[in-house]
C-alpha atoms as a PDB file:
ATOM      1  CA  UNK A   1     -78.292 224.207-156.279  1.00  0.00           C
ATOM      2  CA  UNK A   2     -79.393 221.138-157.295  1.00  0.00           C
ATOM      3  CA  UNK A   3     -81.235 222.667-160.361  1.00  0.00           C
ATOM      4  CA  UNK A   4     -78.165 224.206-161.485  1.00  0.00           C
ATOM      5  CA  UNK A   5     -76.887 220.584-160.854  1.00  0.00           C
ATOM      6  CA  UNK A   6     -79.412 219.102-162.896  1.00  0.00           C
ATOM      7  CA  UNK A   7     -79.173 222.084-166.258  1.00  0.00           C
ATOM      8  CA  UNK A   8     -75.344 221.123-165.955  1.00  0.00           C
ATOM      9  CA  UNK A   9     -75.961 217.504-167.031  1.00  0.00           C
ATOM     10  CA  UNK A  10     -78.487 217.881-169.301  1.00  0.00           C
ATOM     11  CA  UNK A  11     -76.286 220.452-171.104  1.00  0.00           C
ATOM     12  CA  UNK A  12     -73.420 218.349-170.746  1.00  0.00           C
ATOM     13  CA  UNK A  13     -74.989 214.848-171.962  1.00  0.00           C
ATOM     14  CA  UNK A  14     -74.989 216.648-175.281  1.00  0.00           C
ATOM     15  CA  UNK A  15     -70.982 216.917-175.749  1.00  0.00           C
ATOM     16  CA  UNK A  16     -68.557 214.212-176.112  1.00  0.00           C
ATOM     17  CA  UNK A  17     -65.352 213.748-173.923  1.00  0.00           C
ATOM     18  CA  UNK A  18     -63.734 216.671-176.625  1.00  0.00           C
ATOM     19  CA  UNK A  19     -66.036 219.303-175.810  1.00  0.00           C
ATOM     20  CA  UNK A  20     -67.693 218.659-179.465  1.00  0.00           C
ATOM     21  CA  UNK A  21     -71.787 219.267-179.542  1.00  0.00           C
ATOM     22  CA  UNK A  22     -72.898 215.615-180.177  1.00  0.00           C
ATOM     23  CA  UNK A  23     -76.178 215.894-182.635  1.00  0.00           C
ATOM     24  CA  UNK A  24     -79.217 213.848-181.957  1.00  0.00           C
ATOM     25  CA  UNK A  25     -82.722 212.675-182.837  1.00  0.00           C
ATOM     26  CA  UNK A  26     -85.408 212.329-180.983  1.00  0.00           C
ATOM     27  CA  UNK A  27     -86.988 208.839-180.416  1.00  0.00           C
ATOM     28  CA  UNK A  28     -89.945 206.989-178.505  1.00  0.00           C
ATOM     29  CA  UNK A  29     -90.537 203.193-178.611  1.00  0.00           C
ATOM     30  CA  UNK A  30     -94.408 202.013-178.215  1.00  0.00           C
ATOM     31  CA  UNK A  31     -95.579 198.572-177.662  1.00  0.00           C
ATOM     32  CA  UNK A  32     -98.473 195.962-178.975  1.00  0.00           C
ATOM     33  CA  UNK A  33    -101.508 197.298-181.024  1.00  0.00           C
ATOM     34  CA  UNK A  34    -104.293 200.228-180.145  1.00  0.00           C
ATOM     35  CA  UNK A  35    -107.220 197.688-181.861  1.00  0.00           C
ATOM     36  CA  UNK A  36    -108.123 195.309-178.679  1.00  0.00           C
ATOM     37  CA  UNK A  37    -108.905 191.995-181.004  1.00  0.00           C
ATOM     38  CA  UNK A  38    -105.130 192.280-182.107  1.00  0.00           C
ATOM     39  CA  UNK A  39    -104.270 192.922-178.449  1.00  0.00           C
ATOM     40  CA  UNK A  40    -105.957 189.732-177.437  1.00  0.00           C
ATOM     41  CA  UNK A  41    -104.597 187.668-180.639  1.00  0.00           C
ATOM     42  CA  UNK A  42    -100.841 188.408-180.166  1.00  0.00           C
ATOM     43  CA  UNK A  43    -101.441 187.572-176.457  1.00  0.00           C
ATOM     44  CA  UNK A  44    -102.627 184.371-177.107  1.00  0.00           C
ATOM     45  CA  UNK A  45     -99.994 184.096-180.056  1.00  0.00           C
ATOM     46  CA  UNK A  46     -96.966 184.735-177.568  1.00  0.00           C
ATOM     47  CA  UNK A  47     -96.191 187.387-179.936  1.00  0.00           C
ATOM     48  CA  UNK A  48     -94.520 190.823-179.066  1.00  0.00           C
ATOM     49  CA  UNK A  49     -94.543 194.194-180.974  1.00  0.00           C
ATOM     50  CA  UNK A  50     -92.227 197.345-180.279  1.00  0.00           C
ATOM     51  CA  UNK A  51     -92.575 200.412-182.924  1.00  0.00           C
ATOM     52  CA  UNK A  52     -89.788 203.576-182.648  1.00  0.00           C
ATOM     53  CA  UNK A  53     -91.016 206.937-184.036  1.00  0.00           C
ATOM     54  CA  UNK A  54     -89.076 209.600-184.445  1.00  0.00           C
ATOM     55  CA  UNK A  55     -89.965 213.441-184.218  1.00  0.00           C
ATOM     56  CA  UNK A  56     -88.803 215.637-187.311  1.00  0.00           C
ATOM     57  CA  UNK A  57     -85.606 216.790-188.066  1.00  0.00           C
ATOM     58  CA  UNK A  58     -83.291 217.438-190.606  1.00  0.00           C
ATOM     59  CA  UNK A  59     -79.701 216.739-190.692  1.00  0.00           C
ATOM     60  CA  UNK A  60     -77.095 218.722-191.974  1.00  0.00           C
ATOM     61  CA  UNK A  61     -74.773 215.446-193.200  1.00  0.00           C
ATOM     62  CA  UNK A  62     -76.265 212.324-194.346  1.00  0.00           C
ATOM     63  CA  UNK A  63     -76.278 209.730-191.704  1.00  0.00           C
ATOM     64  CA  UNK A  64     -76.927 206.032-192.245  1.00  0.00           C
ATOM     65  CA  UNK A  65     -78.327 203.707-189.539  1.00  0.00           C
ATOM     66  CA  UNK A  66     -76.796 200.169-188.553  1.00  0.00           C
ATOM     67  CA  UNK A  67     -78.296 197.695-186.984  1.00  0.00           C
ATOM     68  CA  UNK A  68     -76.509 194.802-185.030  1.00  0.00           C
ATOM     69  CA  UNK A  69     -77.580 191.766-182.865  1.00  0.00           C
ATOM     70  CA  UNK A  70     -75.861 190.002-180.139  1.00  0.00           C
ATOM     71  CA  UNK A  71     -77.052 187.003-178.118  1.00  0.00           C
ATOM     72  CA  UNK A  72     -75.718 186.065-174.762  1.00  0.00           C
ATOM     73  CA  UNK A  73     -75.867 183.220-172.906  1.00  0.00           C
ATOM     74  CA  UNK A  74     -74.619 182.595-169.116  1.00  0.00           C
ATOM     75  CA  UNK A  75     -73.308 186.321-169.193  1.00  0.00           C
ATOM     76  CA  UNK A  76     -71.162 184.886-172.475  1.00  0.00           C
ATOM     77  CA  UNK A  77     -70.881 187.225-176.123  1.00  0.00           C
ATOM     78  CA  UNK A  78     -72.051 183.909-177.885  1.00  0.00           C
ATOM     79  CA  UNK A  79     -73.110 185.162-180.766  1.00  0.00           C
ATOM     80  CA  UNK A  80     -72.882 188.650-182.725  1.00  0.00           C
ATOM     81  CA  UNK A  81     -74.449 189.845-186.238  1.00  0.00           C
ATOM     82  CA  UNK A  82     -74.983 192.511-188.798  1.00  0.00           C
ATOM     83  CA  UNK A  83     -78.498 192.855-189.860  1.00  0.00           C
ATOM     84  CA  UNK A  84     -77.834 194.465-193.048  1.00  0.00           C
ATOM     85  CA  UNK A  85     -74.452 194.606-195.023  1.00  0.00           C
ATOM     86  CA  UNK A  86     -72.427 198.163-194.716  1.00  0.00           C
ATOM     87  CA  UNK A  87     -72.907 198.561-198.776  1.00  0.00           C
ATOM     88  CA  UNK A  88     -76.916 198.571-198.277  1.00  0.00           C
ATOM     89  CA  UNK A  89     -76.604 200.010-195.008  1.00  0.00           C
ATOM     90  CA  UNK A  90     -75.303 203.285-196.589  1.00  0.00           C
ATOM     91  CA  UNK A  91     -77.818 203.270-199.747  1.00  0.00           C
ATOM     92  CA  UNK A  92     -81.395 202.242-198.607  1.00  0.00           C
ATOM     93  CA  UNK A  93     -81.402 202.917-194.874  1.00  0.00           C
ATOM     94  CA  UNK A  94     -80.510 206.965-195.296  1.00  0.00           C
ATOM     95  CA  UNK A  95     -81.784 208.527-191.973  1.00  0.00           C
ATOM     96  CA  UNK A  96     -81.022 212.363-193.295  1.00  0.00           C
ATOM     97  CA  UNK A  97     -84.833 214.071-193.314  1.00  0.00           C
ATOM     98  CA  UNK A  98     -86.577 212.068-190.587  1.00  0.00           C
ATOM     99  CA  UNK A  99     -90.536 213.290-189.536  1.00  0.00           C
ATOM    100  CA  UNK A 100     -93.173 211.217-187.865  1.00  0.00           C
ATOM    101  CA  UNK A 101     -93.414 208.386-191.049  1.00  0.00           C
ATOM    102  CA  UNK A 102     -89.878 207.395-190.045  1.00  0.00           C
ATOM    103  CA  UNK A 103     -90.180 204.559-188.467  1.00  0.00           C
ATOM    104  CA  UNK A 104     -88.704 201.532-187.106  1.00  0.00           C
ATOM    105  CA  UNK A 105     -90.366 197.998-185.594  1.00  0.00           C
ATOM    106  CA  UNK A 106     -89.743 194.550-184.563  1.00  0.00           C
ATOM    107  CA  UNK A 107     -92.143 191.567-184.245  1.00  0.00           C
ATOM    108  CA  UNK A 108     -91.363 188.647-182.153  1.00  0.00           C
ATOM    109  CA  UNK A 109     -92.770 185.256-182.794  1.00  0.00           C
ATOM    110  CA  UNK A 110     -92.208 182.233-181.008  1.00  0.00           C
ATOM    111  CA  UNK A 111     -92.180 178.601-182.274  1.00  0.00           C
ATOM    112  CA  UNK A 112     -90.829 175.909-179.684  1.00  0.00           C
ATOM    113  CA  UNK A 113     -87.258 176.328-179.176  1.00  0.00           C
ATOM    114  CA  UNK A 114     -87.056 179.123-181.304  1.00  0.00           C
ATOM    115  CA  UNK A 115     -88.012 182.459-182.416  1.00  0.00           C
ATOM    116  CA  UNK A 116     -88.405 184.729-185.429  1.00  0.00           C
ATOM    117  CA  UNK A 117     -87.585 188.187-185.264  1.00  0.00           C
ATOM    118  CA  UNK A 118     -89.738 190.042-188.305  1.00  0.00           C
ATOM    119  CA  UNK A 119     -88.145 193.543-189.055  1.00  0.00           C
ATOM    120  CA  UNK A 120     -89.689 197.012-190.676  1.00  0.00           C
ATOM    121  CA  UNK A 121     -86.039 199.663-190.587  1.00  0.00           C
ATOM    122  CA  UNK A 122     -87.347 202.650-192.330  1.00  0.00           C
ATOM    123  CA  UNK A 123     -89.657 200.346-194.576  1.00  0.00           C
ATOM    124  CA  UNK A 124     -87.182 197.665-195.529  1.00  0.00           C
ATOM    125  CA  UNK A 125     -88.484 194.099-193.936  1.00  0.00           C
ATOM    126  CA  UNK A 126     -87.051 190.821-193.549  1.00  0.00           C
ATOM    127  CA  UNK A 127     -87.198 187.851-190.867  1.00  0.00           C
ATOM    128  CA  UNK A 128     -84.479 186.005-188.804  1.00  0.00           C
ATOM    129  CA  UNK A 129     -85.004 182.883-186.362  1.00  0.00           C
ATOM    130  CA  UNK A 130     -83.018 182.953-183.283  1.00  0.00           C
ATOM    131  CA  UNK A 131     -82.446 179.941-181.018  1.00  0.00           C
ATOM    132  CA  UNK A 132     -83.946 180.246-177.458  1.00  0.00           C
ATOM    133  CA  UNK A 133     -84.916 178.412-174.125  1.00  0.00           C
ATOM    134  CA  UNK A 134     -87.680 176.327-174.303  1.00  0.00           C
ATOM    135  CA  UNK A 135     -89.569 178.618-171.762  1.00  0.00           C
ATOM    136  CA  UNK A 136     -92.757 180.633-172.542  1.00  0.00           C
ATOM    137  CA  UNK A 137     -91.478 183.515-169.973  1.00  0.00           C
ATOM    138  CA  UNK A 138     -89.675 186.145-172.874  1.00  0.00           C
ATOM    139  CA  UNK A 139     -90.593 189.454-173.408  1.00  0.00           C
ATOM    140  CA  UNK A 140     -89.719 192.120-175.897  1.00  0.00           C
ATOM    141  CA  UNK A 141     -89.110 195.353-173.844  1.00  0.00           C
ATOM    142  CA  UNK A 142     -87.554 198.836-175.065  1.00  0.00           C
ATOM    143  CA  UNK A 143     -84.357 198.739-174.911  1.00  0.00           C
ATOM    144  CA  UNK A 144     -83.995 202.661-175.200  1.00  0.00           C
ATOM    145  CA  UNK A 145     -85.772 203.340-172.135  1.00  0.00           C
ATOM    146  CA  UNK A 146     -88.314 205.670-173.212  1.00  0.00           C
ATOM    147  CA  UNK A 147     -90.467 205.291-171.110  1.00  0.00           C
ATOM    148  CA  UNK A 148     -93.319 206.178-173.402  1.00  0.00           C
ATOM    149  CA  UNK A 149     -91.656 209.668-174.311  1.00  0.00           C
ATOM    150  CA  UNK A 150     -89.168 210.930-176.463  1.00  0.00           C
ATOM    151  CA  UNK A 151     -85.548 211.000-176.001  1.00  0.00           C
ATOM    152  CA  UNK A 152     -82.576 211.694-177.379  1.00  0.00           C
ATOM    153  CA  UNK A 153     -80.225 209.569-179.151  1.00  0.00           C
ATOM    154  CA  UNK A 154     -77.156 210.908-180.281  1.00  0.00           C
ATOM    155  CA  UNK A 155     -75.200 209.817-183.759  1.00  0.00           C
ATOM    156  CA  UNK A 156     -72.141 207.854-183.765  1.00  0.00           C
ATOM    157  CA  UNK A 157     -73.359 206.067-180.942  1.00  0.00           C
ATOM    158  CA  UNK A 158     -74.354 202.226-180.350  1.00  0.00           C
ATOM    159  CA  UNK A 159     -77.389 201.515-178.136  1.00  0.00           C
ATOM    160  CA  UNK A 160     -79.879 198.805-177.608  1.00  0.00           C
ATOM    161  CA  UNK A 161     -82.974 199.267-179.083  1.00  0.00           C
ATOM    162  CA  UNK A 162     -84.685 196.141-178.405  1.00  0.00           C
ATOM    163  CA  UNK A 163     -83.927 193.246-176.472  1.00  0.00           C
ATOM    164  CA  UNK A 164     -86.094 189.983-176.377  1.00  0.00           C
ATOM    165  CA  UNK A 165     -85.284 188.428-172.258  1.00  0.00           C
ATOM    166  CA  UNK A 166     -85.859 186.303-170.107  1.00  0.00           C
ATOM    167  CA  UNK A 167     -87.127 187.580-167.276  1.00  0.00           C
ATOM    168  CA  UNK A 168     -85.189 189.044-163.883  1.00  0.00           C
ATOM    169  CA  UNK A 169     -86.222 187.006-160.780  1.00  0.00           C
ATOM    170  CA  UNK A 170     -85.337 188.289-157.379  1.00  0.00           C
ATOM    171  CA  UNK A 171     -84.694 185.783-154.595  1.00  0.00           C
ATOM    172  CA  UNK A 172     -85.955 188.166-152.566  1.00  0.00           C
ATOM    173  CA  UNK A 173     -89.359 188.298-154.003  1.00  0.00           C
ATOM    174  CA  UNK A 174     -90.181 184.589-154.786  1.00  0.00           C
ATOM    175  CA  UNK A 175     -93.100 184.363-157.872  1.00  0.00           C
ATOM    176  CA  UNK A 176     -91.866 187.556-159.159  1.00  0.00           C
ATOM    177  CA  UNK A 177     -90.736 188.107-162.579  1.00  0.00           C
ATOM    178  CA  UNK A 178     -88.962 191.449-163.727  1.00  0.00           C
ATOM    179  CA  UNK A 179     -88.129 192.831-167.614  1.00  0.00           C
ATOM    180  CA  UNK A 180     -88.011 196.744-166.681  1.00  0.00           C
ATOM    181  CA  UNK A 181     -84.836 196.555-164.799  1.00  0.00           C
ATOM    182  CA  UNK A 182     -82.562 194.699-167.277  1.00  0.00           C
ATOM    183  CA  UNK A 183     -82.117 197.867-169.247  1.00  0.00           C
ATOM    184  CA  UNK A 184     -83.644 200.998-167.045  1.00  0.00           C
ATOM    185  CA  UNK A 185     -80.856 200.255-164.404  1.00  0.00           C
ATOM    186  CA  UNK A 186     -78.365 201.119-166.393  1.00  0.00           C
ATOM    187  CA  UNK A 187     -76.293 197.734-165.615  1.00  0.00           C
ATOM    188  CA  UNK A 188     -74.524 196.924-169.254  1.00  0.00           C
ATOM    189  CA  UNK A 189     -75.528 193.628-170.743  1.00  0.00           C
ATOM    190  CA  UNK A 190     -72.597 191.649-170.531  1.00  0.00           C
ATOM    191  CA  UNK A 191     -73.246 191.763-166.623  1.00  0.00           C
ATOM    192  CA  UNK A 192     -76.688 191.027-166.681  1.00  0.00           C
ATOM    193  CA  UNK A 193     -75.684 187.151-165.884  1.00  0.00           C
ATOM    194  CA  UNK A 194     -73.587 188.732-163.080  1.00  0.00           C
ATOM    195  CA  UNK A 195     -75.794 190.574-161.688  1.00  0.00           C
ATOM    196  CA  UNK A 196     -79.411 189.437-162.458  1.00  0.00           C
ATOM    197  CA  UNK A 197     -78.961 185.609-163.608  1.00  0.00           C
ATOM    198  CA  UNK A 198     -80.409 185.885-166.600  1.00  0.00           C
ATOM    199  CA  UNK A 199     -79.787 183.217-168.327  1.00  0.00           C
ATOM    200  CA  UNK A 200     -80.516 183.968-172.150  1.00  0.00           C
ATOM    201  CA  UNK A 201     -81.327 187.279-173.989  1.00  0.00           C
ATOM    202  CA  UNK A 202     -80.579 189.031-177.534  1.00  0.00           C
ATOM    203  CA  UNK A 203     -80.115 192.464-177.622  1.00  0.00           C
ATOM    204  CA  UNK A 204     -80.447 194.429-181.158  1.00  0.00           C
ATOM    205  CA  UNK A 205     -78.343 197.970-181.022  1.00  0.00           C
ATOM    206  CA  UNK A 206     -78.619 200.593-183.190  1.00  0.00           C
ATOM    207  CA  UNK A 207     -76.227 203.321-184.260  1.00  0.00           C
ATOM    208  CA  UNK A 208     -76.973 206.478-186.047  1.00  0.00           C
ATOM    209  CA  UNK A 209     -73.451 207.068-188.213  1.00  0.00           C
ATOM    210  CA  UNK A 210     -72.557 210.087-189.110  1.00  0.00           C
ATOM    211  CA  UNK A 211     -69.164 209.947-190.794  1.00  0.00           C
END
């Protein structure tokens, strides 16, 4: 019984509320560098690295990807942004024939009270500073849960793909400091305050459209 349990949401995770098939891609994030010196530099650096590869497929339309930011403070939507414009969205970030050179990364770099975000989506790179807590306790965690394997993600859908956080500390567990749970709990972000207290954390979401 509970197998049968088990098939039935795993077929049903891939149709939407009208009984459509939802199409998807399949995605793992990795983190930091095989080559040890670079593991011990970007340690020393503060600095975090989180690569997404894809396995192949082929679409039948031509999807797009967007990519959006949003900061929160105190549990508050403070601030909310469009990495790329819609116009360039739809003409250099094609996502149609995807295969294991598909690829898309962020590198975090601190610098006092702030911290630069370097982007690589599907080749195209560019930087953006972000203001944050003068506190050397962030981390850059994968925000799609993969857990090291692939998973799907389905089009026409928004989910966090990164998020650079402040850490979860448990009264309960005094010294402790927790990333993992902020996004493999399934609690959504604008009740992470709520829930968790953390204070400060971006998220970046990405959406596979398919019009």
């Amino acid at each position: 019984m509970k197998f049968l349990t088990l098939l039935f949401l795993a077929v049903f995770s891939f149709y939407n509320v009208n009984g459509q098939i939802v199409d998807s891609v399949q995605a793992k994030a990795e983190y930091g560098s095989k080559i040890k010196d670079l593991q011990m530099l970007m340690h020393l650096e503060h600095t975090d690295y989180y690569k997404v590869n894809f396995l192949k497929k082929t679409f039948k339309k031509a999807p797009y990807l967007l990519f959006t930011t949003k900061e929160y403070l105190k549990g508050i939507l403070v601030k909310k942004d469009t990495l790329v414009p819609l116009d360039f969205a739809k003409e250099y970030l094609k996502f149609k024939n995807v295969d294991s050179n598909t690829l898309l990364s962020l590198v975090t770099k601190p610098k006092g009270d702030s911290i630069t975000f370097h982007y690589n989506l599907l080749g195209f790179e560019f930087s953006k500073s972000y203001k944050r807590i003068l506190r050397d306790d962030y981390s850059l965690r994968d925000g799609l849960v993969t857990n090291g394997s692939y998973k799907n993600i389905p089009v026409n859908t928004t989910m966090p793909l990164f998020v650079y956080s402040l850490p979860y500390e448990d009264p309960k567990r005094p010294g402790y400091k927790f990333y993992c749970a902020l996004t493999a709990d399934g609690v959504s972000p604008d009740k992470w305050w709520l829930k968790y207290k953390v204070e400060h954390y971006i998220i970046v979401e990405l959406k596979i459209v398919i019009n």
